[in-house]
PDB file of N, CA and C in Angstrom:
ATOM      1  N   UNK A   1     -35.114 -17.857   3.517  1.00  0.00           N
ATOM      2  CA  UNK A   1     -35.445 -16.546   4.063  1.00  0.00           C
ATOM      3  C   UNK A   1     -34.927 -15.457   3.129  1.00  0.00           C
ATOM      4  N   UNK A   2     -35.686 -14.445   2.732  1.00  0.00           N
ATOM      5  CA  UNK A   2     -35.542 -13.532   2.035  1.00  0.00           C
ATOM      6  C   UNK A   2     -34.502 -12.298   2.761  1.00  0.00           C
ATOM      7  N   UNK A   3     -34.051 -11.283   2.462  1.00  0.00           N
ATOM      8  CA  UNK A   3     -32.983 -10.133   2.882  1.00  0.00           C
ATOM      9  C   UNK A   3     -34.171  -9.382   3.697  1.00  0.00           C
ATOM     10  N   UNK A   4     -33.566  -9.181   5.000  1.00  0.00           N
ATOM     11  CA  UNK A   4     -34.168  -7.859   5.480  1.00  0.00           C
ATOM     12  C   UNK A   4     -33.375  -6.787   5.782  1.00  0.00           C
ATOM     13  N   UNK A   5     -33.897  -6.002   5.756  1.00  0.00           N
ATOM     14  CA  UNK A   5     -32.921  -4.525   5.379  1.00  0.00           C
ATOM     15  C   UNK A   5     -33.652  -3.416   6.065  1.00  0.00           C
ATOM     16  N   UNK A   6     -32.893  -3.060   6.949  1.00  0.00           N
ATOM     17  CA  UNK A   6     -33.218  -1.736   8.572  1.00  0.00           C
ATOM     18  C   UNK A   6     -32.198  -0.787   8.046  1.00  0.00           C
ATOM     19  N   UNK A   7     -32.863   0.697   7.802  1.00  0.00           N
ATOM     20  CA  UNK A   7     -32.102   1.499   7.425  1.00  0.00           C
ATOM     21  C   UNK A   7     -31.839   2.957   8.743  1.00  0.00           C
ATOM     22  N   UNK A   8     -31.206   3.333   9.416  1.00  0.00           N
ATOM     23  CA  UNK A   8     -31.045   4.766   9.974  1.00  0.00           C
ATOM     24  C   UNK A   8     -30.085   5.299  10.025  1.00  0.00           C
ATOM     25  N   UNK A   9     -30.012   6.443  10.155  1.00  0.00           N
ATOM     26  CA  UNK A   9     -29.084   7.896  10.339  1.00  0.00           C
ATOM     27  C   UNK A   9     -28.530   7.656  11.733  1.00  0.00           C
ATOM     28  N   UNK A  10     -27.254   7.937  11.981  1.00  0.00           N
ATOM     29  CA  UNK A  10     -27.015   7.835  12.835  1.00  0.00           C
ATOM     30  C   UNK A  10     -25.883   9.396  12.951  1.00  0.00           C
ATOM     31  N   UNK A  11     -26.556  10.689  13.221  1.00  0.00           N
ATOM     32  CA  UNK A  11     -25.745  11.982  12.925  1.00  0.00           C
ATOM     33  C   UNK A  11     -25.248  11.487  11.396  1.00  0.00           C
ATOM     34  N   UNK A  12     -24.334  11.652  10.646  1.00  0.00           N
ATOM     35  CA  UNK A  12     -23.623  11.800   9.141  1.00  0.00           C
ATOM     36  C   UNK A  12     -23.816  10.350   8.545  1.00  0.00           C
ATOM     37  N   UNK A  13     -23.702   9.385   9.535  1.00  0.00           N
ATOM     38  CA  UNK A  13     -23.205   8.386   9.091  1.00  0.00           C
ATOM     39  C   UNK A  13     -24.942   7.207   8.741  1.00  0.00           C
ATOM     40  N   UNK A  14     -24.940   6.779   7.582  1.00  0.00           N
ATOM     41  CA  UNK A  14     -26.075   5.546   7.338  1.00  0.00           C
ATOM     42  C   UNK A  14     -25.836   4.222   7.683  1.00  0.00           C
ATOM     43  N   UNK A  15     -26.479   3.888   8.295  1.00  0.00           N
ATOM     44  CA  UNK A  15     -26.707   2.415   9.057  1.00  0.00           C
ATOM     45  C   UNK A  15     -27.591   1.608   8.683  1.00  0.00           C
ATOM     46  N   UNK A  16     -27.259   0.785   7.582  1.00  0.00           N
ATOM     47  CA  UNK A  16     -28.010  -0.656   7.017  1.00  0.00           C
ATOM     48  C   UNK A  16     -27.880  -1.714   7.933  1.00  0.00           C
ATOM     49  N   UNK A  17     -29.058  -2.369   8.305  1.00  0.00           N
ATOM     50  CA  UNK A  17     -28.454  -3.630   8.654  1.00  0.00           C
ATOM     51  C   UNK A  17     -28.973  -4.607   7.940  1.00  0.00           C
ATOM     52  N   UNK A  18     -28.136  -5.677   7.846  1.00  0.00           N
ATOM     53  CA  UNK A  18     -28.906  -6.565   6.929  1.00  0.00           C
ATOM     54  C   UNK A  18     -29.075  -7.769   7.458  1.00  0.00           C
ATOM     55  N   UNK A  19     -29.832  -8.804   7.213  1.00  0.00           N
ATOM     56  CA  UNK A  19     -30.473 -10.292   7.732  1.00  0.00           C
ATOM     57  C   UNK A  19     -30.756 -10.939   7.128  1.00  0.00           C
ATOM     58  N   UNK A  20     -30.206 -12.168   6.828  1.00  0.00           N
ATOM     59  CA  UNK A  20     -30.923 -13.464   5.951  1.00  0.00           C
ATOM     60  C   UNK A  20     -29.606 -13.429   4.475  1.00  0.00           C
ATOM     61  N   UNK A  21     -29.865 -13.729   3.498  1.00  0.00           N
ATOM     62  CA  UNK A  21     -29.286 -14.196   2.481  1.00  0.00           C
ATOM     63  C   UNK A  21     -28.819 -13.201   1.383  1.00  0.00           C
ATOM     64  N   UNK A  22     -27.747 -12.939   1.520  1.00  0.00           N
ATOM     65  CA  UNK A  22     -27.141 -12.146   0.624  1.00  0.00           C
ATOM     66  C   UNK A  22     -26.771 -12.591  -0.538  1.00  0.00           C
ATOM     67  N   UNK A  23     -27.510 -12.806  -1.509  1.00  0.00           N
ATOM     68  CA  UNK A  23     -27.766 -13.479  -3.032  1.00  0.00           C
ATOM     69  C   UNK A  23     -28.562 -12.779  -4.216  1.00  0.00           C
ATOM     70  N   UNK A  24     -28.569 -13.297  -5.130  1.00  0.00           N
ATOM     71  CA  UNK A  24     -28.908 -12.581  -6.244  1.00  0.00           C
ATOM     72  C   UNK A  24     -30.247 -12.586  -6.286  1.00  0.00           C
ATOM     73  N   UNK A  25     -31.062 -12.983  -5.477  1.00  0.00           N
ATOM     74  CA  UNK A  25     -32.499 -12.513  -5.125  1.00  0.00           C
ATOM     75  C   UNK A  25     -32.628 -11.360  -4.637  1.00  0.00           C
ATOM     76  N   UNK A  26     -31.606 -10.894  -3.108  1.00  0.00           N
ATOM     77  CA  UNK A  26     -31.394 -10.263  -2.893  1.00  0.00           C
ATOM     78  C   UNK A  26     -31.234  -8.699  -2.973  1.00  0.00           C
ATOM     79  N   UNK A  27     -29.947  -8.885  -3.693  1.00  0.00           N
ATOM     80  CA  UNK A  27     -29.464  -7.908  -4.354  1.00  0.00           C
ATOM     81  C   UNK A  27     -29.917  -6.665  -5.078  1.00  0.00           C
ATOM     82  N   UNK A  28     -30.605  -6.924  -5.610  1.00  0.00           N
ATOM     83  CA  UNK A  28     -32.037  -5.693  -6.529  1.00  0.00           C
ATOM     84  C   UNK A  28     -32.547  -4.558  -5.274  1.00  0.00           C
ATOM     85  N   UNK A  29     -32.936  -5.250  -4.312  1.00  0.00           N
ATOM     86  CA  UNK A  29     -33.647  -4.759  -3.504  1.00  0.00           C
ATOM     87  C   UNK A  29     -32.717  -3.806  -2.386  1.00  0.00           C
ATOM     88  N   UNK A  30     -31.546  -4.156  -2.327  1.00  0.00           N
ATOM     89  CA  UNK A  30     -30.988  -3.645  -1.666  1.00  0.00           C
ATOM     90  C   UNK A  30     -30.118  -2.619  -2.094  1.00  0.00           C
ATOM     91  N   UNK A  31     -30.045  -2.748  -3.571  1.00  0.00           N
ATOM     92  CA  UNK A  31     -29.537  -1.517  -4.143  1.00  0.00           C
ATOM     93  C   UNK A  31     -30.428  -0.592  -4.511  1.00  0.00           C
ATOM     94  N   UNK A  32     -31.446  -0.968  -4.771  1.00  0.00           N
ATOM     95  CA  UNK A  32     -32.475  -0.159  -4.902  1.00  0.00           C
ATOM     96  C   UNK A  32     -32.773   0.756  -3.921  1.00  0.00           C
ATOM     97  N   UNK A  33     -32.475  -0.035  -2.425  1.00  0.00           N
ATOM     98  CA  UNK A  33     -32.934   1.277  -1.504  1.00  0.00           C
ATOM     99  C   UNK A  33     -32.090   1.658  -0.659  1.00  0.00           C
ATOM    100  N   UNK A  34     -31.034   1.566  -0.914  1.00  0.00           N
ATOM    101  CA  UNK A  34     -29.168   2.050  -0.980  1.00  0.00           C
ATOM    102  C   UNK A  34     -29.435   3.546  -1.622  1.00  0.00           C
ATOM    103  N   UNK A  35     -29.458   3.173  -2.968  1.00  0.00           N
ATOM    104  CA  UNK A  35     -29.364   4.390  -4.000  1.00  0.00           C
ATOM    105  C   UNK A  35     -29.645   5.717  -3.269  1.00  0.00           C
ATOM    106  N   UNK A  36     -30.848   6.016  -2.761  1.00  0.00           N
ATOM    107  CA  UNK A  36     -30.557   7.160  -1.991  1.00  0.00           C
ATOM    108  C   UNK A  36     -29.772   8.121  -1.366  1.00  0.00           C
ATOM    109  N   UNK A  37     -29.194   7.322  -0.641  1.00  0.00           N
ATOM    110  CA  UNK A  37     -27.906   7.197   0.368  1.00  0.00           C
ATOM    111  C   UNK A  37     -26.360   7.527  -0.117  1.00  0.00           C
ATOM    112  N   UNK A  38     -26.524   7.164  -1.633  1.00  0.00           N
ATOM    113  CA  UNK A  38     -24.989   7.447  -2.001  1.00  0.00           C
ATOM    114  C   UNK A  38     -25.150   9.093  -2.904  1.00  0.00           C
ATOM    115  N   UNK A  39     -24.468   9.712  -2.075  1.00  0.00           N
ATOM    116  CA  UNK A  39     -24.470  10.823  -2.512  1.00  0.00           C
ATOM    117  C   UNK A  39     -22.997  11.422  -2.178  1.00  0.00           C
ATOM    118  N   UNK A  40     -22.642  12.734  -2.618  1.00  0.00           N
ATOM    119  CA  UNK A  40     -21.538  13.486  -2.205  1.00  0.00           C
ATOM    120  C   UNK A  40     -21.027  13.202  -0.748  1.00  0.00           C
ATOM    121  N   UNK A  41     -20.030  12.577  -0.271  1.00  0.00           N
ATOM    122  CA  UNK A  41     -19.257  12.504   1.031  1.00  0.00           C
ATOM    123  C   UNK A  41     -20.486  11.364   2.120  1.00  0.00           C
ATOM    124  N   UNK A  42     -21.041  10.795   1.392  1.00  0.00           N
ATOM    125  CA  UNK A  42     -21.836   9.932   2.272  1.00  0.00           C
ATOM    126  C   UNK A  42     -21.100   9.031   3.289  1.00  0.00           C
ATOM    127  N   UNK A  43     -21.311   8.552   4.092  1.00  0.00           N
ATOM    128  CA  UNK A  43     -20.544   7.777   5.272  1.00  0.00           C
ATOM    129  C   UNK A  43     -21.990   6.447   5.318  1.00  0.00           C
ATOM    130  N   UNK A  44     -21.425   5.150   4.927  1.00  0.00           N
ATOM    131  CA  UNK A  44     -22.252   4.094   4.859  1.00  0.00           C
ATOM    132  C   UNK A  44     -21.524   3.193   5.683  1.00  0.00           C
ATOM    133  N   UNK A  45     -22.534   2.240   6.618  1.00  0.00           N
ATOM    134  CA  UNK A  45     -22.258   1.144   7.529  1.00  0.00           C
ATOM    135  C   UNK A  45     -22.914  -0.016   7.269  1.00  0.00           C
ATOM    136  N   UNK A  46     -22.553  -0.524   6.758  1.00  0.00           N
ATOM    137  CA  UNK A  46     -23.430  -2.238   6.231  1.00  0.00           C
ATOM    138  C   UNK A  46     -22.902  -3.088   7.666  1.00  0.00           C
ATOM    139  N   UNK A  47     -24.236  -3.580   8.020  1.00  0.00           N
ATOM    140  CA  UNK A  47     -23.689  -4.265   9.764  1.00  0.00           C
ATOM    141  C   UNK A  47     -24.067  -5.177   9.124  1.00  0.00           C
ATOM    142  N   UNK A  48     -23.445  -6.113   9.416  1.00  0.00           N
ATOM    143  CA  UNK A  48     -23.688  -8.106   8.803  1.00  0.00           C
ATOM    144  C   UNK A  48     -23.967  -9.074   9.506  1.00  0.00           C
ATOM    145  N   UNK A  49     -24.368  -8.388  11.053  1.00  0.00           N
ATOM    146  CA  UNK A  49     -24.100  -9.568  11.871  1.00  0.00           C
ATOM    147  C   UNK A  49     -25.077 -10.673  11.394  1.00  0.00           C
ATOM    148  N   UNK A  50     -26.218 -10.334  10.754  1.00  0.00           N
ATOM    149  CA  UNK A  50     -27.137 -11.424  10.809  1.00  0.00           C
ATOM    150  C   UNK A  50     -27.046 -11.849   9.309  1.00  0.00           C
ATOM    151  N   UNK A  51     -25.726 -11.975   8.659  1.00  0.00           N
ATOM    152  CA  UNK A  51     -26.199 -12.060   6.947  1.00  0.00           C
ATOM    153  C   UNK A  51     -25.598 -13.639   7.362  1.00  0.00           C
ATOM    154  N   UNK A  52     -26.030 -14.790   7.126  1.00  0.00           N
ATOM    155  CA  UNK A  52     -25.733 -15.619   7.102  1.00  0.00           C
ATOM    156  C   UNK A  52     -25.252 -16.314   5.864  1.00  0.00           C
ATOM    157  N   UNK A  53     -25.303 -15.820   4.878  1.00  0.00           N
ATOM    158  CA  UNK A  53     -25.135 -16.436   3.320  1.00  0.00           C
ATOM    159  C   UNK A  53     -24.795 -15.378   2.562  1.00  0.00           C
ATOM    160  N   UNK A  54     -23.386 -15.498   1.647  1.00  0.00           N
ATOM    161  CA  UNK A  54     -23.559 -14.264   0.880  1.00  0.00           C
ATOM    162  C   UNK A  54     -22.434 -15.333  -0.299  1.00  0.00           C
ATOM    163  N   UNK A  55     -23.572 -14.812  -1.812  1.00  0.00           N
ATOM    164  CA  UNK A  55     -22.764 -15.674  -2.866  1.00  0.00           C
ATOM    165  C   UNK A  55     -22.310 -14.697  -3.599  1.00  0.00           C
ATOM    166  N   UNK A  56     -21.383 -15.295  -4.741  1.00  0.00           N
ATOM    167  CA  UNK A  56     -21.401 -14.401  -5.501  1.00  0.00           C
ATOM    168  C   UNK A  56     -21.665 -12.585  -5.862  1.00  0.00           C
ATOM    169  N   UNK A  57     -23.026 -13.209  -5.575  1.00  0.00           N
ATOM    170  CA  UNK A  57     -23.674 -11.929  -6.441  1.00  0.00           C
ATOM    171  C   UNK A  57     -23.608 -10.858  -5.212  1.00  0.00           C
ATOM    172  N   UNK A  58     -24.040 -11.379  -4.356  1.00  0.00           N
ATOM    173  CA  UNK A  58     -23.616 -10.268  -2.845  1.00  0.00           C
ATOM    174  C   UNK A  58     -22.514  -9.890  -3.205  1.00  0.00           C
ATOM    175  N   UNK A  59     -20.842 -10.728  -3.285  1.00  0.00           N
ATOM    176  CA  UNK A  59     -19.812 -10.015  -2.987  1.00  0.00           C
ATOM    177  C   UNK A  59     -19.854  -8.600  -4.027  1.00  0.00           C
ATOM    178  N   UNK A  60     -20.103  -9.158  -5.536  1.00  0.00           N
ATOM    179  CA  UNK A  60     -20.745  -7.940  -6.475  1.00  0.00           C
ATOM    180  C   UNK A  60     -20.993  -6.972  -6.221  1.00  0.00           C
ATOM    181  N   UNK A  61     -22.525  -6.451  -5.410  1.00  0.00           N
ATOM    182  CA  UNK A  61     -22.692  -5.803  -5.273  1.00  0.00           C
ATOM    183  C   UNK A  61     -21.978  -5.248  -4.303  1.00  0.00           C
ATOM    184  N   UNK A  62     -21.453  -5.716  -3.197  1.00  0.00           N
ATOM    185  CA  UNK A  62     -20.717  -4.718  -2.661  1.00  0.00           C
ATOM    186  C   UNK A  62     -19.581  -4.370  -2.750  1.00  0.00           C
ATOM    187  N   UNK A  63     -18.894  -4.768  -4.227  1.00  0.00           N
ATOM    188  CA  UNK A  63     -17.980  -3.596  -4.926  1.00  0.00           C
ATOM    189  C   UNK A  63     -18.629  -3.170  -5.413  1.00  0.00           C
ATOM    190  N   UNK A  64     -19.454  -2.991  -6.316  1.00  0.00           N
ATOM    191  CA  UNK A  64     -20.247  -1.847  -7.340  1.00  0.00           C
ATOM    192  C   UNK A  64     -20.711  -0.881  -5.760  1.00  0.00           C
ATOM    193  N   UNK A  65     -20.843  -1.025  -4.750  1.00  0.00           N
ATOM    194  CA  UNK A  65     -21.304  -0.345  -3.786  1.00  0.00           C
ATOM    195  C   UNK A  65     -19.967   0.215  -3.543  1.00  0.00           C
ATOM    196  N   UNK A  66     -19.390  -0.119  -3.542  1.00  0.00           N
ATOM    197  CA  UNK A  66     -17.600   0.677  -2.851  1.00  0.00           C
ATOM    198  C   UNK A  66     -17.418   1.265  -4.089  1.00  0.00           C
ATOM    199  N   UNK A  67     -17.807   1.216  -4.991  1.00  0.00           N
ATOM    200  CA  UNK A  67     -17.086   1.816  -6.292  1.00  0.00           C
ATOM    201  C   UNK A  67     -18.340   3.187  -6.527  1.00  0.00           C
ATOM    202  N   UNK A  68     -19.213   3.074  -5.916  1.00  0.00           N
ATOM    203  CA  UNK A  68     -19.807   3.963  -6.214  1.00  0.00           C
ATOM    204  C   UNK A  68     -19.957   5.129  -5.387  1.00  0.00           C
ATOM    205  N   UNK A  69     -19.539   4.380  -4.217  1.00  0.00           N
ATOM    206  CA  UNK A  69     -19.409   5.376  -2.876  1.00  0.00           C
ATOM    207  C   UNK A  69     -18.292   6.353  -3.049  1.00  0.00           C
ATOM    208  N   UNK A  70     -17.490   5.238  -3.334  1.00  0.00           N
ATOM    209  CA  UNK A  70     -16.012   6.014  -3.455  1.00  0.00           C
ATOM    210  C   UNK A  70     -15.848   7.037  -5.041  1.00  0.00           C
ATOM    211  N   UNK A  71     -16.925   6.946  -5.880  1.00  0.00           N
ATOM    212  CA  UNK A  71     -16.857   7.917  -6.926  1.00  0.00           C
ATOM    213  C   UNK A  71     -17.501   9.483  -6.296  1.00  0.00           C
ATOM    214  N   UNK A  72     -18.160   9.607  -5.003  1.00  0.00           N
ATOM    215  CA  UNK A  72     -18.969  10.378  -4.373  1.00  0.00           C
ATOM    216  C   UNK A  72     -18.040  10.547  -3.384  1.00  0.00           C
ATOM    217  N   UNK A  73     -16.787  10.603  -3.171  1.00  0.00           N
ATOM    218  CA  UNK A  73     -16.102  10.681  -2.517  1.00  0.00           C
ATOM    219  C   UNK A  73     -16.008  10.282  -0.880  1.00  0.00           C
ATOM    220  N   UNK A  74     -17.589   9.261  -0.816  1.00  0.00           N
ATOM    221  CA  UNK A  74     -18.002   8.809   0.282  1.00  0.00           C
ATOM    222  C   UNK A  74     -16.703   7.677   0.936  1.00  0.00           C
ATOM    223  N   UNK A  75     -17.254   6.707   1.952  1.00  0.00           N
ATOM    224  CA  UNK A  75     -16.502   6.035   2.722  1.00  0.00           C
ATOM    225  C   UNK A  75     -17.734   5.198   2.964  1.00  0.00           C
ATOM    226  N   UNK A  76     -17.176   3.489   3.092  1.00  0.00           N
ATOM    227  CA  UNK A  76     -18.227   2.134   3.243  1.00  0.00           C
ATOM    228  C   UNK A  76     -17.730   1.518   4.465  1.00  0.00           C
ATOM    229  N   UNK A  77     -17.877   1.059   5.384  1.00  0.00           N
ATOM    230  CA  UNK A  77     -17.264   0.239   6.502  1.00  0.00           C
ATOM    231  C   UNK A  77     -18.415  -1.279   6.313  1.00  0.00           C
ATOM    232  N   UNK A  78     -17.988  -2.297   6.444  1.00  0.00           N
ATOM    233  CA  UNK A  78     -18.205  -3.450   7.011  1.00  0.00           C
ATOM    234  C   UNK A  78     -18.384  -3.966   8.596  1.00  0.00           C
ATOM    235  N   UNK A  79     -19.255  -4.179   8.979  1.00  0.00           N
ATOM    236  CA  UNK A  79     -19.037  -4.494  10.253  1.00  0.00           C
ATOM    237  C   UNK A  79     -20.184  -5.623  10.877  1.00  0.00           C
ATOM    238  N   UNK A  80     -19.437  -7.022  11.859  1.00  0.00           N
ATOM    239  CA  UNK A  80     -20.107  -7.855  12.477  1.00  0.00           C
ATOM    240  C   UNK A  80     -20.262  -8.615  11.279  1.00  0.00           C
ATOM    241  N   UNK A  81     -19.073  -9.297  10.239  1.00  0.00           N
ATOM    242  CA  UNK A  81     -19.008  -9.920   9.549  1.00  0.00           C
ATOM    243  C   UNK A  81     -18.579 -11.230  10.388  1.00  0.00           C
ATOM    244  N   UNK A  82     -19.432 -12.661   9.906  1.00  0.00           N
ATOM    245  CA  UNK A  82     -19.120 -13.719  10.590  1.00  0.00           C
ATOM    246  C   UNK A  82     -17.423 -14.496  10.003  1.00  0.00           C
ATOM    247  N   UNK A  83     -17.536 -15.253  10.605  1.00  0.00           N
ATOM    248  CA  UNK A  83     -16.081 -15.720  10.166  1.00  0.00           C
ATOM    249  C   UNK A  83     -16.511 -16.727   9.005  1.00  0.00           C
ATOM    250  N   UNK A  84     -17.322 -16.860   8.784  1.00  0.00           N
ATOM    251  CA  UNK A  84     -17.826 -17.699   7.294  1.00  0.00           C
ATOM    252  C   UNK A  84     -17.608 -16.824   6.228  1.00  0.00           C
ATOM    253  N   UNK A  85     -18.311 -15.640   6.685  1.00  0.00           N
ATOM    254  CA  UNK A  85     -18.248 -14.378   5.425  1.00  0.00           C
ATOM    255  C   UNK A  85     -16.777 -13.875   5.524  1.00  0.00           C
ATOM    256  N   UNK A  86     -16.425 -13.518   6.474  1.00  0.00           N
ATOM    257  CA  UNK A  86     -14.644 -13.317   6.397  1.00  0.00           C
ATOM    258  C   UNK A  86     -13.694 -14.160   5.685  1.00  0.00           C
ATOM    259  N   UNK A  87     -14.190 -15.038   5.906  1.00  0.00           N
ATOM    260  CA  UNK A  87     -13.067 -16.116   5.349  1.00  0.00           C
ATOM    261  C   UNK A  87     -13.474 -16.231   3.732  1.00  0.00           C
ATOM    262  N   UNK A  88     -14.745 -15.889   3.280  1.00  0.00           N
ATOM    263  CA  UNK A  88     -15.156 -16.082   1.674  1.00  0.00           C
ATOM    264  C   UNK A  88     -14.767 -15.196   1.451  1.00  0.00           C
ATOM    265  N   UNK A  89     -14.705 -13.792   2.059  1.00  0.00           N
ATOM    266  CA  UNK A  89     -13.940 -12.456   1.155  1.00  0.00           C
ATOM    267  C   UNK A  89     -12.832 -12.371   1.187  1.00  0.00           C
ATOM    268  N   UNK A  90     -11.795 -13.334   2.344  1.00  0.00           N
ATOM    269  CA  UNK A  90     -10.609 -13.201   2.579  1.00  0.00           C
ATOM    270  C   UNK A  90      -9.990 -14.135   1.034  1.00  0.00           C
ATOM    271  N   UNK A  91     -10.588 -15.179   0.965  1.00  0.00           N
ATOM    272  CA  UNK A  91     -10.179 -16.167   0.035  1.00  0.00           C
ATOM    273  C   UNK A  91     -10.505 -15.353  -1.365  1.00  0.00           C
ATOM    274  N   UNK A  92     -11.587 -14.820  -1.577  1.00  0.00           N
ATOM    275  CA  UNK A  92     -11.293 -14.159  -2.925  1.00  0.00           C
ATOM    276  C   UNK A  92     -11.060 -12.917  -3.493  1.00  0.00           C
ATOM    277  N   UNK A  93     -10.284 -12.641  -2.156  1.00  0.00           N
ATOM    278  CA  UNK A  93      -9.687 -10.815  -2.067  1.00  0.00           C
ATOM    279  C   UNK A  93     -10.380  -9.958  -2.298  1.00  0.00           C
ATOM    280  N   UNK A  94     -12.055 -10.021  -1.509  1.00  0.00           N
ATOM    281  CA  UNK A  94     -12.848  -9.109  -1.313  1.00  0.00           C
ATOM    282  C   UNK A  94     -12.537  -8.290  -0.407  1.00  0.00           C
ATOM    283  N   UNK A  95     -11.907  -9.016   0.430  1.00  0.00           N
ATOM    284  CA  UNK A  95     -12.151  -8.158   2.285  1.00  0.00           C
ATOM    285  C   UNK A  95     -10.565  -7.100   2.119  1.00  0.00           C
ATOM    286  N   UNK A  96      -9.666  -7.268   1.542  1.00  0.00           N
ATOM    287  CA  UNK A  96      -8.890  -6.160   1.039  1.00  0.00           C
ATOM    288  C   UNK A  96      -9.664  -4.910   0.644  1.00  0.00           C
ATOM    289  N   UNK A  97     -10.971  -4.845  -0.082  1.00  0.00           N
ATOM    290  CA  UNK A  97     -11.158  -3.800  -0.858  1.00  0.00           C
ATOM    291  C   UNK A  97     -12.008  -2.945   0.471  1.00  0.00           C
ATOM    292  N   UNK A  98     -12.324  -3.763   1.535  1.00  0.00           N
ATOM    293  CA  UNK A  98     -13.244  -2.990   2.415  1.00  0.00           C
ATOM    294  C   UNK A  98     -12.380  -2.600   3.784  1.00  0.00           C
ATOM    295  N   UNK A  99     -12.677  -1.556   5.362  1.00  0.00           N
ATOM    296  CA  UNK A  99     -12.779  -1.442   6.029  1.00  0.00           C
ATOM    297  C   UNK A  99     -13.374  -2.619   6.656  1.00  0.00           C
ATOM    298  N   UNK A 100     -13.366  -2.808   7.837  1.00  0.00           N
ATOM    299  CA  UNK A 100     -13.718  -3.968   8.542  1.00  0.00           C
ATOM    300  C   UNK A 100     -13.924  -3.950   9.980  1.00  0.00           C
ATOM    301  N   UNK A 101     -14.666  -3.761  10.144  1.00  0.00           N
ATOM    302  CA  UNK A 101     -14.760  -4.299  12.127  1.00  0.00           C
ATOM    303  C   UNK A 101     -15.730  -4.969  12.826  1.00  0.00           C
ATOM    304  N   UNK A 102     -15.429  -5.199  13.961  1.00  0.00           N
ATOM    305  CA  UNK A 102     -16.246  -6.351  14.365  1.00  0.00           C
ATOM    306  C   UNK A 102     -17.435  -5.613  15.502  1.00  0.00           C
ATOM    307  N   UNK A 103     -17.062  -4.467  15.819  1.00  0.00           N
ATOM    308  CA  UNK A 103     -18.667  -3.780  16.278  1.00  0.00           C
ATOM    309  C   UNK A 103     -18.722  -2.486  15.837  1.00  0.00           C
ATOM    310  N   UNK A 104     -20.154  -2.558  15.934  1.00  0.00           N
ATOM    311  CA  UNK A 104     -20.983  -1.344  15.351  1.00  0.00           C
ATOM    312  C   UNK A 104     -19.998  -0.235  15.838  1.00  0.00           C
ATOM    313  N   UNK A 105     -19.874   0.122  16.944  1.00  0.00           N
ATOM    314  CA  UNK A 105     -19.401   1.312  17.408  1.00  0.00           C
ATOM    315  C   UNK A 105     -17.812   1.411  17.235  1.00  0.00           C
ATOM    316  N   UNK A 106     -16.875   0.858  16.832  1.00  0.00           N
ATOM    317  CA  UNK A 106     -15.722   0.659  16.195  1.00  0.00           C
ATOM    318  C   UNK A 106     -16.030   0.875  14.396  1.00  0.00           C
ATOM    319  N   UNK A 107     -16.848   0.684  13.943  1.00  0.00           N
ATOM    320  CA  UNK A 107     -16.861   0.935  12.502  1.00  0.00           C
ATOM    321  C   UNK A 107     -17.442   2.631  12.909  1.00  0.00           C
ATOM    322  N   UNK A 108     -18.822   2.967  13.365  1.00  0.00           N
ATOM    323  CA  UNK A 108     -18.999   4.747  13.205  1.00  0.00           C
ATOM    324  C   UNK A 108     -17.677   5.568  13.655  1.00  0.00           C
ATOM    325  N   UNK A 109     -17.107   4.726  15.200  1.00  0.00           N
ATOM    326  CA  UNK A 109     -15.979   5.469  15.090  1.00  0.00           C
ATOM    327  C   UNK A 109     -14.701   5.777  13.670  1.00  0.00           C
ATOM    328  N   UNK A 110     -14.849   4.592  13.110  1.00  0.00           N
ATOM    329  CA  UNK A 110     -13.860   4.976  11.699  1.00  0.00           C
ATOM    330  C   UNK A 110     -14.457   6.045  10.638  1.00  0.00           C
ATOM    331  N   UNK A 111     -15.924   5.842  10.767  1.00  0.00           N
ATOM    332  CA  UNK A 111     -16.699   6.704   9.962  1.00  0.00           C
ATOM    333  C   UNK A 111     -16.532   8.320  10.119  1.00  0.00           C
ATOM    334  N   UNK A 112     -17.069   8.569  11.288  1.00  0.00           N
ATOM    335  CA  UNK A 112     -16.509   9.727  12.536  1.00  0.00           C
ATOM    336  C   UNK A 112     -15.291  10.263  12.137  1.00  0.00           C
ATOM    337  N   UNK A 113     -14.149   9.658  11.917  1.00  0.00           N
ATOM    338  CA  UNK A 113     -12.755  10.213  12.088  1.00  0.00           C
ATOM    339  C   UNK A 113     -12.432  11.035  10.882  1.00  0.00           C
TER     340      UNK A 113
END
């Protein structure tokens, strides 16, 4: 299964959600229609509940995504990460570099604050 990718506004804050395989097939496509979005003080929400697979190249991009947010002085939250994906970012000290929560409305609230 290929990445699907649901994008909305939610007041300040952008709401991706993503589905299916977070891999270097992936990846292109989702930065591609990211890019928009990162601008001056942007507030981004990547919801994961449905990412079932994320290699490598996923974790990648979403530092080059935190690194770019955070050059825009924006803010990235994570949220509805499974404990498969938790435990792969925990083990290779990805999930340090991010915000984290386990529902939608607990991550806008961090966004919000």
């Amino acid at each position: 299964m290929m990445i699907e990718i649901a994008i909305q506004t939610q007041g300040q804050v952008t709401i991706v959600e993503l589905a299916g395989r977070l891999d270097a097939q992936a990846t292109p496509e989702i930065e591609a229609q990211l890019a928009p979005f990162i601008c001056p003080d942007c507030a981004l929400l990547l919801d994961l509940h449905d990412v079932n697979f994320m290699s490598s190249a996923g974790l990648r991009m979403l530092l080059l995504l935190d690194r770019k947010i955070s050059n825009h002085q924006g803010k990235i939250v994570l949220v509805g990460l499974s404990e498969r994906l938790e435990d792969t970012m925990l083990i290779t000290g990805f999930l340090d570099h991010f915000e984290h929560y386990s529902t939608l409305d607990a991550g806008l609230k961090a966004l919000q604050a």
